[in-house]
N, C-alpha and C. Protein backbone atom coordinates (compact mmCIF):
# COMPACT_ATOMS: atom_id res chain seq x y z
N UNK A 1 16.87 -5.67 22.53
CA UNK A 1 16.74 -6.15 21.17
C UNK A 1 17.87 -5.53 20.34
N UNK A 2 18.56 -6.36 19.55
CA UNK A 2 19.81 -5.84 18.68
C UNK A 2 19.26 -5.04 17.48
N UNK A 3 20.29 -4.63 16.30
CA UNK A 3 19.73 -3.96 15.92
C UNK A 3 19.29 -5.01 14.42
N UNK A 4 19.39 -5.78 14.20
CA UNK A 4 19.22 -7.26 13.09
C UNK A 4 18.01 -7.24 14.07
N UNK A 5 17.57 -7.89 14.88
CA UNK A 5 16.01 -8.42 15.49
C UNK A 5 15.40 -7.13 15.28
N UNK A 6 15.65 -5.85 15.67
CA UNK A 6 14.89 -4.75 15.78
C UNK A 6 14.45 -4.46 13.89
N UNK A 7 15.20 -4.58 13.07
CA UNK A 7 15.36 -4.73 11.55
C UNK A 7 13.98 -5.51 11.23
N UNK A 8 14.19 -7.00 11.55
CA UNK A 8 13.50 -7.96 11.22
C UNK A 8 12.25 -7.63 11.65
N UNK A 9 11.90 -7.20 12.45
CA UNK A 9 11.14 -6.99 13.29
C UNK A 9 10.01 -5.49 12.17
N UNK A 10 10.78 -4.88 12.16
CA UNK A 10 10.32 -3.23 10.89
C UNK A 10 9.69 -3.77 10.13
N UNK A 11 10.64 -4.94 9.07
CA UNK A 11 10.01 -5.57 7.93
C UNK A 11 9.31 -6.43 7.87
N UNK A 12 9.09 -6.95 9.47
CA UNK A 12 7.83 -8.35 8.75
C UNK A 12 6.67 -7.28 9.37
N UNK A 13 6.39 -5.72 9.93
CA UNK A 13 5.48 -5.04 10.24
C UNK A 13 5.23 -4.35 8.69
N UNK A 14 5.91 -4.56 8.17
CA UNK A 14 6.00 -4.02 6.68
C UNK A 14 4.83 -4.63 5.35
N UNK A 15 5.89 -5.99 5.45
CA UNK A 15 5.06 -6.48 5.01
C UNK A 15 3.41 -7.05 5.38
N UNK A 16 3.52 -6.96 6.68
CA UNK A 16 2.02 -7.80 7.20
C UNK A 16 1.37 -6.70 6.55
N UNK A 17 1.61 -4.95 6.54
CA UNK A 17 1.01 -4.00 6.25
C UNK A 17 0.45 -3.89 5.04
N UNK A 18 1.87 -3.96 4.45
CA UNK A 18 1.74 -3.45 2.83
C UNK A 18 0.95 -4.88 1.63
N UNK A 19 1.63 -6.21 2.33
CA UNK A 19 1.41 -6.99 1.34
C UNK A 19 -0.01 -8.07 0.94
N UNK A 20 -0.81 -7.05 1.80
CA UNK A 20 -2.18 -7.08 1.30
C UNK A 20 -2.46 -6.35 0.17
N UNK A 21 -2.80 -5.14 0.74
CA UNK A 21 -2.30 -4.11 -0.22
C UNK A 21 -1.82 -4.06 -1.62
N UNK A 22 -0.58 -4.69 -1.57
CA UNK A 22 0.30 -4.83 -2.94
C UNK A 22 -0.44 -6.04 -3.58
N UNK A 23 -0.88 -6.95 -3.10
CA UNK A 23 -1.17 -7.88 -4.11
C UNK A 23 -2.63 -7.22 -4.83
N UNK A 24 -3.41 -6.83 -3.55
CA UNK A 24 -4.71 -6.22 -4.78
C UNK A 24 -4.26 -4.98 -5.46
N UNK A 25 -3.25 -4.57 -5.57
CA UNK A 25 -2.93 -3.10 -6.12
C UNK A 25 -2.41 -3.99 -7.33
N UNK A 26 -1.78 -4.78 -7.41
CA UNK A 26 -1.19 -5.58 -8.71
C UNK A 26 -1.94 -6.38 -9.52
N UNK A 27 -3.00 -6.97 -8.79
CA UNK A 27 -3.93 -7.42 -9.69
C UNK A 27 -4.86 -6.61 -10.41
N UNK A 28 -5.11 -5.56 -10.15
CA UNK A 28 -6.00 -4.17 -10.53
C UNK A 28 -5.06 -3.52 -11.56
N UNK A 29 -3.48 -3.78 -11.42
CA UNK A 29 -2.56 -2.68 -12.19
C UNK A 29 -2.38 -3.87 -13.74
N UNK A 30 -2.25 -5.12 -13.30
CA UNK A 30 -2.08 -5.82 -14.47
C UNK A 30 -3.50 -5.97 -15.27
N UNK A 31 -4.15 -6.32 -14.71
CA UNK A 31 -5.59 -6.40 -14.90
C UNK A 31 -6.15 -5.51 -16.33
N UNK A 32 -5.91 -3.91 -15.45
CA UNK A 32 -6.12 -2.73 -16.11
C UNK A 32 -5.67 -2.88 -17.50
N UNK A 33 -3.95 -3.01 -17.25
CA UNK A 33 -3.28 -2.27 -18.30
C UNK A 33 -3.42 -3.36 -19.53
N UNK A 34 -3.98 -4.83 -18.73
CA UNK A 34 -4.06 -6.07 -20.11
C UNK A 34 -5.19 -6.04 -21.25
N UNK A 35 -6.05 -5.42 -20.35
CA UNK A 35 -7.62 -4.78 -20.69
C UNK A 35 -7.70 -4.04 -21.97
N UNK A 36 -7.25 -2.90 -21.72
CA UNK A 36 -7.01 -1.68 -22.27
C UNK A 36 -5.90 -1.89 -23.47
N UNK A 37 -4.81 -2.51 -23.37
CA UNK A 37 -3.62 -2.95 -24.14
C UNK A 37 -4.81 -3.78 -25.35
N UNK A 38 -5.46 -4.79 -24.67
CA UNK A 38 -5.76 -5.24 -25.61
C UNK A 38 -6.94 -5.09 -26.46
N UNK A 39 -7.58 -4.03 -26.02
CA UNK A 39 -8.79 -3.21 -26.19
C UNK A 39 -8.24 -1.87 -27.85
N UNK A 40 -7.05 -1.96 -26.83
CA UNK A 40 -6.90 -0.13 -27.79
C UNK A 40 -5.25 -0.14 -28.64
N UNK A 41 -4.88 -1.32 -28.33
CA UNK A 41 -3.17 -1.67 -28.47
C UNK A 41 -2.27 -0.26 -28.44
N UNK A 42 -2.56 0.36 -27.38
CA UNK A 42 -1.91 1.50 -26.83
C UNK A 42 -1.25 1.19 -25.79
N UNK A 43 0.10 1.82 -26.13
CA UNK A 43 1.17 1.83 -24.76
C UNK A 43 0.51 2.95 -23.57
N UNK A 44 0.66 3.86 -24.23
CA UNK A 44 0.10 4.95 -23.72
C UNK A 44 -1.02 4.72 -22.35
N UNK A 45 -2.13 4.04 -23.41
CA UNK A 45 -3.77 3.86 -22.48
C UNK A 45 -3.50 2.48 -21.70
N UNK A 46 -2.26 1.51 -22.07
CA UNK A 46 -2.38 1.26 -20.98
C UNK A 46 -1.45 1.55 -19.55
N UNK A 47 -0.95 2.52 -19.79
CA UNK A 47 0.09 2.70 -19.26
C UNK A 47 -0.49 3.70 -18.00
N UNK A 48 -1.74 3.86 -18.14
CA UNK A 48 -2.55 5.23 -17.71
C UNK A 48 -3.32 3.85 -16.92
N UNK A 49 -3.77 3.13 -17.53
CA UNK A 49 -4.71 2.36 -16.92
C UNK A 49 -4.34 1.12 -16.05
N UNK A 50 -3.12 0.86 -16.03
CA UNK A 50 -2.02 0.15 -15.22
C UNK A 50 -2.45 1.49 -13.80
N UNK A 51 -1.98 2.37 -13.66
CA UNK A 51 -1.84 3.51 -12.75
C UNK A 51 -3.31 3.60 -11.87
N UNK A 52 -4.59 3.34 -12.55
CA UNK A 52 -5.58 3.66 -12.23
C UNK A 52 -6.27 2.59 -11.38
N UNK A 53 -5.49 1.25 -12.31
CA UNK A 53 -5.80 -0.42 -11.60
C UNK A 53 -5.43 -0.42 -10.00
N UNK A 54 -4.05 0.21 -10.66
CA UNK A 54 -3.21 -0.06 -9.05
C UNK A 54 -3.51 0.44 -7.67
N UNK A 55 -4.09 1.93 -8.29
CA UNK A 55 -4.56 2.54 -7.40
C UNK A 55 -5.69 2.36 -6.83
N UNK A 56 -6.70 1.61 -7.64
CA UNK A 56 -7.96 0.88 -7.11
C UNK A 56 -8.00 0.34 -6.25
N UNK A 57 -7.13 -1.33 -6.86
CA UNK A 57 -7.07 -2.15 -6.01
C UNK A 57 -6.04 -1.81 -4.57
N UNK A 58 -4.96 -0.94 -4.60
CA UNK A 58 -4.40 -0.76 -3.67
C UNK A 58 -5.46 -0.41 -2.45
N UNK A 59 -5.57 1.03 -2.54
CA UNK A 59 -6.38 1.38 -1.91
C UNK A 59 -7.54 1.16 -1.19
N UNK A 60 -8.08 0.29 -1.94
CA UNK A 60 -8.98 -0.39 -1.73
C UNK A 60 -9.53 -1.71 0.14
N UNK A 61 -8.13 -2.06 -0.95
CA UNK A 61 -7.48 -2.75 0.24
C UNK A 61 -7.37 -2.04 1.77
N UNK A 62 -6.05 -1.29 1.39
CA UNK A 62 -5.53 0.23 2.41
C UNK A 62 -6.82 0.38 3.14
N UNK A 63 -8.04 0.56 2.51
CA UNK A 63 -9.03 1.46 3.22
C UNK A 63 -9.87 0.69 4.01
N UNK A 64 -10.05 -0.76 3.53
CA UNK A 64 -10.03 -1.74 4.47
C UNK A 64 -9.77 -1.88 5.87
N UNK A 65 -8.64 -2.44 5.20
CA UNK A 65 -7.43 -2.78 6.96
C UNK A 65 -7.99 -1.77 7.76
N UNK A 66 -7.47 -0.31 7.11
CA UNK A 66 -7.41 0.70 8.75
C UNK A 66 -8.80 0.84 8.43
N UNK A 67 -10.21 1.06 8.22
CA UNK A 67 -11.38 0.79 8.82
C UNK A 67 -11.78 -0.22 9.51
N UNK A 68 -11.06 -1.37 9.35
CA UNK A 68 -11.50 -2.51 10.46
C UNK A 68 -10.33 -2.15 11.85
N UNK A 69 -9.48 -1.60 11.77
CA UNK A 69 -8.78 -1.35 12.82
C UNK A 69 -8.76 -0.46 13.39
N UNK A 70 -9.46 0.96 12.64
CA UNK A 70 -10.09 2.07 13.37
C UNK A 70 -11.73 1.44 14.07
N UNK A 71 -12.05 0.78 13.55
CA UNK A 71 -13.40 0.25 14.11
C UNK A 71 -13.23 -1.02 15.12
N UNK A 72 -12.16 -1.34 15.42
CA UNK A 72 -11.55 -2.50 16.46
C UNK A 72 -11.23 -1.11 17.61
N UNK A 73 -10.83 -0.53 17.34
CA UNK A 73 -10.28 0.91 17.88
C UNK A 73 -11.20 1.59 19.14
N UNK A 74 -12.93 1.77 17.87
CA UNK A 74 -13.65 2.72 18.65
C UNK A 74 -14.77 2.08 19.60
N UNK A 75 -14.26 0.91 20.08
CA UNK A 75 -15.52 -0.29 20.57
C UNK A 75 -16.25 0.42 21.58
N UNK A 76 -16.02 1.57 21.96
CA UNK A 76 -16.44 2.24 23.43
C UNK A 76 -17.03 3.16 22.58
N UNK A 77 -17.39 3.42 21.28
CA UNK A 77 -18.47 4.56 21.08
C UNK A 77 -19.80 3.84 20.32
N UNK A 78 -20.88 4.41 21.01
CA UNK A 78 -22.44 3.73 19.84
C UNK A 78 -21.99 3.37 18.69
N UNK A 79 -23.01 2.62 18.31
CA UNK A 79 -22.51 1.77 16.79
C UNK A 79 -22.17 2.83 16.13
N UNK A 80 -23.31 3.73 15.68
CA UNK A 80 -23.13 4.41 14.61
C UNK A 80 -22.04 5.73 14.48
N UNK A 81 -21.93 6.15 15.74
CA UNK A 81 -20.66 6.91 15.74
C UNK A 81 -19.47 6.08 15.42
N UNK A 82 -19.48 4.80 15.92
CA UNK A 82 -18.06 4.09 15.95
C UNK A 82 -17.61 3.61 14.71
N UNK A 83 -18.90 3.57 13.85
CA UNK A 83 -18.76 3.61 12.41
C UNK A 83 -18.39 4.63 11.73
N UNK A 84 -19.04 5.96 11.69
CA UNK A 84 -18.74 7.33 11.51
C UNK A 84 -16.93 7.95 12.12
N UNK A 85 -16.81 7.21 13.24
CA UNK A 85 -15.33 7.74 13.44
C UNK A 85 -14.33 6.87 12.94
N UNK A 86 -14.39 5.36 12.87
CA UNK A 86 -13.98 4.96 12.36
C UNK A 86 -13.63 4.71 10.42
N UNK A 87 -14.82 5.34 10.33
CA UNK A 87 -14.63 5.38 8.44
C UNK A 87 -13.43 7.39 7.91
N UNK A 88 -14.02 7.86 9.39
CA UNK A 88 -12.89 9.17 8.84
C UNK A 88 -11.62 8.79 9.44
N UNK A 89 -11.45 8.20 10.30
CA UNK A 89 -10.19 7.82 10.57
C UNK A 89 -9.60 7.04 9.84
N UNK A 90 -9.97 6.15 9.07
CA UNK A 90 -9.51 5.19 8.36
C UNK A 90 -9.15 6.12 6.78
N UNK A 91 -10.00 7.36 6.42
CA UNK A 91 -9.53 7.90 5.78
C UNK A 91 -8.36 8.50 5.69
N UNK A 92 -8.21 9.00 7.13
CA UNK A 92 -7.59 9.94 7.30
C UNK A 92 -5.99 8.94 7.11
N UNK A 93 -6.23 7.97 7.97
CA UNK A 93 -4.79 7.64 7.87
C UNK A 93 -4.34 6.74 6.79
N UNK A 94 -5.29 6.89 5.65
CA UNK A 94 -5.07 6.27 4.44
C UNK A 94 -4.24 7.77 3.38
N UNK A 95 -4.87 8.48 3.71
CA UNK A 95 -4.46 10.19 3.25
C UNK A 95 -2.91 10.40 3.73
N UNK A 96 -2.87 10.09 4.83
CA UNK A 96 -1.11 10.33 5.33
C UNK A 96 -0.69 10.11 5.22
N UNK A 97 -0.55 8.29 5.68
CA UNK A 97 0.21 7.65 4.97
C UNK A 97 0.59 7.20 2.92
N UNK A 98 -0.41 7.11 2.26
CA UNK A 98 0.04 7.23 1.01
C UNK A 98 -0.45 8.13 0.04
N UNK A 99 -1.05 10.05 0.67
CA UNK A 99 -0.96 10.50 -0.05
C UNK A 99 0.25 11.05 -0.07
N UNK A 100 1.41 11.19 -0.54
CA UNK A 100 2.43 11.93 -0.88
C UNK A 100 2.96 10.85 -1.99
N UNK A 101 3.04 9.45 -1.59
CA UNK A 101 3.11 8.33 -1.72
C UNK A 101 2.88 8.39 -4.02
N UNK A 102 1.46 8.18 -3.49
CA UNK A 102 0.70 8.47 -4.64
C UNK A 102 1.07 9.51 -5.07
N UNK A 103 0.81 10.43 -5.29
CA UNK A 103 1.06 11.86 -6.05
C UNK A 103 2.58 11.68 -6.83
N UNK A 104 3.87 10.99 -5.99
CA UNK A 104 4.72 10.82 -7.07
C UNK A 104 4.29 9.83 -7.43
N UNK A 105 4.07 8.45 -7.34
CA UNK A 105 3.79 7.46 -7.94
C UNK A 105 2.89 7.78 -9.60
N UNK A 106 1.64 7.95 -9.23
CA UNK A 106 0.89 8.25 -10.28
C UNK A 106 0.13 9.06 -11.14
N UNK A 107 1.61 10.34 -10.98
CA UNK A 107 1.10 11.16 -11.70
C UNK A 107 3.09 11.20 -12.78
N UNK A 108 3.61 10.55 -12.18
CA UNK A 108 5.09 10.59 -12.80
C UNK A 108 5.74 9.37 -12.81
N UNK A 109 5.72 8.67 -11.95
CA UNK A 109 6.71 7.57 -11.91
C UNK A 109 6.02 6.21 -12.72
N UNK A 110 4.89 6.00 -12.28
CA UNK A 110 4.10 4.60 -12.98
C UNK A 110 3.83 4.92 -14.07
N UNK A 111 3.13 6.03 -14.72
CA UNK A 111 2.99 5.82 -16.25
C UNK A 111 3.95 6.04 -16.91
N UNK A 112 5.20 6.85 -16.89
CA UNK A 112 6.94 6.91 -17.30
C UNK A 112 7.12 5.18 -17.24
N UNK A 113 7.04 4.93 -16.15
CA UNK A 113 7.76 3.44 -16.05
C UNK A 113 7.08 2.20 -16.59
N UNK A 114 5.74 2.64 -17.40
CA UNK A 114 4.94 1.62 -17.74
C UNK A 114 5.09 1.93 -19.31
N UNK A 115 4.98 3.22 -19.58
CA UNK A 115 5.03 3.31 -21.03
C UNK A 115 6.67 3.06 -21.86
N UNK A 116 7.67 3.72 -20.68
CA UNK A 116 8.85 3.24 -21.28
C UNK A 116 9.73 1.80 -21.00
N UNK A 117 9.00 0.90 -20.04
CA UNK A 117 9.02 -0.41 -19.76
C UNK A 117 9.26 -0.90 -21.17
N UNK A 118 8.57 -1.01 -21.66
CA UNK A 118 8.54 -1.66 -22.92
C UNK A 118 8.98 -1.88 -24.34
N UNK A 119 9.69 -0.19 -24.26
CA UNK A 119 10.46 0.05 -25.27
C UNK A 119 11.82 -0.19 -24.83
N UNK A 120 12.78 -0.17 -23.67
CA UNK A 120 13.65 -0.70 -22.80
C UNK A 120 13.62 -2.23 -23.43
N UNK A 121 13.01 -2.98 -22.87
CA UNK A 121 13.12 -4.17 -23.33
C UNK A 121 12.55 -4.95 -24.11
N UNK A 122 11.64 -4.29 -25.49
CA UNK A 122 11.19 -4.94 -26.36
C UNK A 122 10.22 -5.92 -26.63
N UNK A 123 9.89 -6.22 -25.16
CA UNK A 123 8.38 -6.73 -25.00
C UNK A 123 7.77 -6.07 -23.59
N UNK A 124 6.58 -6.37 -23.76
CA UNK A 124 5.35 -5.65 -22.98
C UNK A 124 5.31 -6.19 -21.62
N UNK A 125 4.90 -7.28 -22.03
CA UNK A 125 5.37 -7.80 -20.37
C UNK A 125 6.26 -7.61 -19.71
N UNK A 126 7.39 -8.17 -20.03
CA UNK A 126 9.10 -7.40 -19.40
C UNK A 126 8.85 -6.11 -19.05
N UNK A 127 8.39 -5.49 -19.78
CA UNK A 127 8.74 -3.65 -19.74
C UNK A 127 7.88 -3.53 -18.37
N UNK A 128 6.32 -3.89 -18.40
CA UNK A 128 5.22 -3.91 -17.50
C UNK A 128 5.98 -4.24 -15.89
N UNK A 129 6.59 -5.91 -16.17
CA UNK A 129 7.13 -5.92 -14.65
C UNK A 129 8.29 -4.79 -14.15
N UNK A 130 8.84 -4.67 -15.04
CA UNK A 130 10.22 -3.29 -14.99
C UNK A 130 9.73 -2.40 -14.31
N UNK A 131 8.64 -1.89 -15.49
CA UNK A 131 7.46 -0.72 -14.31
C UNK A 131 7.36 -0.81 -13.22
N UNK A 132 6.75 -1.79 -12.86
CA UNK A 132 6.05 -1.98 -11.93
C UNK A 132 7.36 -2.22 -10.69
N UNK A 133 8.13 -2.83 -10.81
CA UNK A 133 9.15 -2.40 -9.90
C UNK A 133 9.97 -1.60 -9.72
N UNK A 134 10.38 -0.34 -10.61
CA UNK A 134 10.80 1.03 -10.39
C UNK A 134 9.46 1.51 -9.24
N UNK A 135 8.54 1.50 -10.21
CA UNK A 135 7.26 2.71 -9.25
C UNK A 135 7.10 1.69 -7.72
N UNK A 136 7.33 0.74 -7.57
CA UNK A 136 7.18 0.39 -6.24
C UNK A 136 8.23 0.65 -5.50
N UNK A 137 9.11 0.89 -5.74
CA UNK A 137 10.32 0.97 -4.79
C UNK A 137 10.42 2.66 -4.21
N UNK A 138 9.70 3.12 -5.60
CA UNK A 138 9.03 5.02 -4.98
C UNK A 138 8.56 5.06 -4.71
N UNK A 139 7.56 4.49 -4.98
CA UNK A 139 6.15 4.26 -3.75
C UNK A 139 6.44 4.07 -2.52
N UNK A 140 7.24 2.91 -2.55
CA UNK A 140 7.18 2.64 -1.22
C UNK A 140 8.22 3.54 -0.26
N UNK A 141 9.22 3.68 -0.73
CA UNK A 141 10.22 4.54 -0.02
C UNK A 141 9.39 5.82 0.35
N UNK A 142 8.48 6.52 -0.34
CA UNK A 142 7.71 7.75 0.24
C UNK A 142 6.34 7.01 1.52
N UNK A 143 5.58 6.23 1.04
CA UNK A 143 4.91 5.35 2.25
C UNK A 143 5.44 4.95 3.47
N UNK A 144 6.82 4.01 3.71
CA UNK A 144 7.38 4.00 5.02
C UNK A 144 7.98 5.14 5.52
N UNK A 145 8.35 5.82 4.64
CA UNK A 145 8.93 7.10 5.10
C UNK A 145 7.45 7.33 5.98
N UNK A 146 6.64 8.10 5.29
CA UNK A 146 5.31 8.50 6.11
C UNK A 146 4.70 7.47 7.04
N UNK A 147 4.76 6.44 7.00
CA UNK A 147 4.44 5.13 8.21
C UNK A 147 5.31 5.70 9.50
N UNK A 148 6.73 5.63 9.12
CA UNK A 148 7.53 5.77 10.35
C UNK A 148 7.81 7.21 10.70
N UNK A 149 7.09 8.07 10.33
CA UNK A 149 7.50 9.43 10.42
C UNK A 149 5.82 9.99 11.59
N UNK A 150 4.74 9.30 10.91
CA UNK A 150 3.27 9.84 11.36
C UNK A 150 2.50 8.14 11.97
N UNK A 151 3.10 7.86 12.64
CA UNK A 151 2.57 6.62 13.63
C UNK A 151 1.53 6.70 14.33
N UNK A 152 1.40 8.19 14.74
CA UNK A 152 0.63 8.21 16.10
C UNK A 152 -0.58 8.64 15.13
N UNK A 153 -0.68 9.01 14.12
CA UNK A 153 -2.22 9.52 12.68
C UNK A 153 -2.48 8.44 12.19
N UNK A 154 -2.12 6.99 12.44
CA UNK A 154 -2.47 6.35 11.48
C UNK A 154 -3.41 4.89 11.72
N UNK A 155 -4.21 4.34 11.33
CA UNK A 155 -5.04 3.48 11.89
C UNK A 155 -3.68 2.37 12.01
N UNK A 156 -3.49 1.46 13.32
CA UNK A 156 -2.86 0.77 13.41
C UNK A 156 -3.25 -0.94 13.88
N UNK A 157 -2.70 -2.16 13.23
CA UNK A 157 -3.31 -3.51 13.85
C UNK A 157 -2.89 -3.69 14.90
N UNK A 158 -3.66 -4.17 15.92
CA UNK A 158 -3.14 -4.29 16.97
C UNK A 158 -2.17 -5.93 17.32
N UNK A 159 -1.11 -5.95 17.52
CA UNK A 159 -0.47 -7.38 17.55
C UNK A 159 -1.37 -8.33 18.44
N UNK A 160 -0.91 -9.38 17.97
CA UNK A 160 -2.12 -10.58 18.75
C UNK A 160 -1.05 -10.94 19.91
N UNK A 161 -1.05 -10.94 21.36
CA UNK A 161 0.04 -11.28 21.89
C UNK A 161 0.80 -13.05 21.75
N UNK A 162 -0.43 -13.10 20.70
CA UNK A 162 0.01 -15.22 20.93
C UNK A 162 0.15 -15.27 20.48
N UNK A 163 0.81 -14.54 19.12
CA UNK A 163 1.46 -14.78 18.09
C UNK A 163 2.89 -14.83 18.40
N UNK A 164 3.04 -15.76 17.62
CA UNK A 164 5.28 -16.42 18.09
C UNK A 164 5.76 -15.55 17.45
N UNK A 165 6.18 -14.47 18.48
CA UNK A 165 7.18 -13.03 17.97
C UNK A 165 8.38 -13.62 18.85
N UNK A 166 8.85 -14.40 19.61
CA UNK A 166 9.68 -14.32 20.36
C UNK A 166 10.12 -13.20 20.93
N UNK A 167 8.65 -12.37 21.35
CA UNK A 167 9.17 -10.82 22.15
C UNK A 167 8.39 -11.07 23.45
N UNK A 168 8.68 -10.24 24.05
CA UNK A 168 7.92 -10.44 25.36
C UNK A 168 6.30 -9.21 24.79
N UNK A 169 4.99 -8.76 26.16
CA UNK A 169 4.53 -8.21 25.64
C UNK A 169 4.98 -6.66 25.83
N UNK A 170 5.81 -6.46 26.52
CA UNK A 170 6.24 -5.08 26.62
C UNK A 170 7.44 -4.80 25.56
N UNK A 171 7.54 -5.63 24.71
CA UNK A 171 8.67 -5.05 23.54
C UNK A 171 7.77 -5.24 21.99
N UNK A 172 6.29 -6.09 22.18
CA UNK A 172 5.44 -5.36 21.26
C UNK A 172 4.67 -4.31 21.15
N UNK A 173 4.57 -3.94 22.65
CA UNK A 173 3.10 -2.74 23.05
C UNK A 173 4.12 -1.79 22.51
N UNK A 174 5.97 -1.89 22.88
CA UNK A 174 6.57 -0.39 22.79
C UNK A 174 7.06 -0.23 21.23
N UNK A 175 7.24 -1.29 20.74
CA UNK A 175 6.90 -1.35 18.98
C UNK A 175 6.50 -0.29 17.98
């Protein structure tokens, strides 16, 4: 595999990952901050509550996926253990992968980039998407970092082999 297919290959594992994820983390972050904006007409509160949305719905999501894939995982233990190992595992590799993630995200980067979004460009919305794409691009650069750094900690999907990867199955298993 070259290194363009091997590329392509990173980012559509990327996105299958993340862009669950991102869409309920964005509907929770706009959601929040429209709420609150129009509740309290504070930059501020919503700029806090953008942060809190995102992290809802992100996570939310996040904790999902790898519990159904830690629990695809543990099919060889009794129900109730396989539930029990699968819900700490799914923690766990929700913790690795985006706690570092989080901690810059939303305690510095999203409410900076949500509250000064707007004064930058003079309306709320503008400023909001501005936000919201500074803090994702930190977000995410600390998340794949930790994806591709802690692989073997982390609840993972397993590829469907009949899905049209144009790989064989020994260049998805080694993936």
């Amino acid at each position: 595999m070259d290194g363009s297919t091997t590329k392509r290959v990173r980012i559509r594992e990327w996105v299958r990952r993340y862009l669950p994820c991102e869409v309920a983390g964005t509907v929770g972050e706009f959601g929040a901050a429209a709420l609150v904006y129009a509740a309290t007409d504070s930059l501020a509160a919503a700029a806090v509550a953008a942060s809190v949305g995102a992290s809802g719905g992100y996570y939310a999501a996040a904790y999902l996926n790898a519990l159904r894939w830690s629990h695809r995982d543990q099919a060889h233990r009794p129900a109730l253990a396989r539930l029990v190992v699968a819900a700490l595992l799914a923690l766990r590799s929700v913790a690795i992968e985006f706690g570092p993630a989080e901690v810059i995200d939303s305690i510095a980067v999203r409410p900076l980039a949500f509250y000064f979004g707007p004064a930058l460009f003079g309306n709320v919305a503008a400023g909001w998407v501005f936000g919201k794409l500074v803090s994702d691009v930190a977000f995410y650069t600390c998340a794949v970092f930790s994806y591709e750094h802690c692989t073997s900690l982390l609840a993972q999907r397993v590829p469907d082999i009949r899905e049209d990867d144009r790989e064989s199955a020994t260049t998805i298993s080694a993936a």
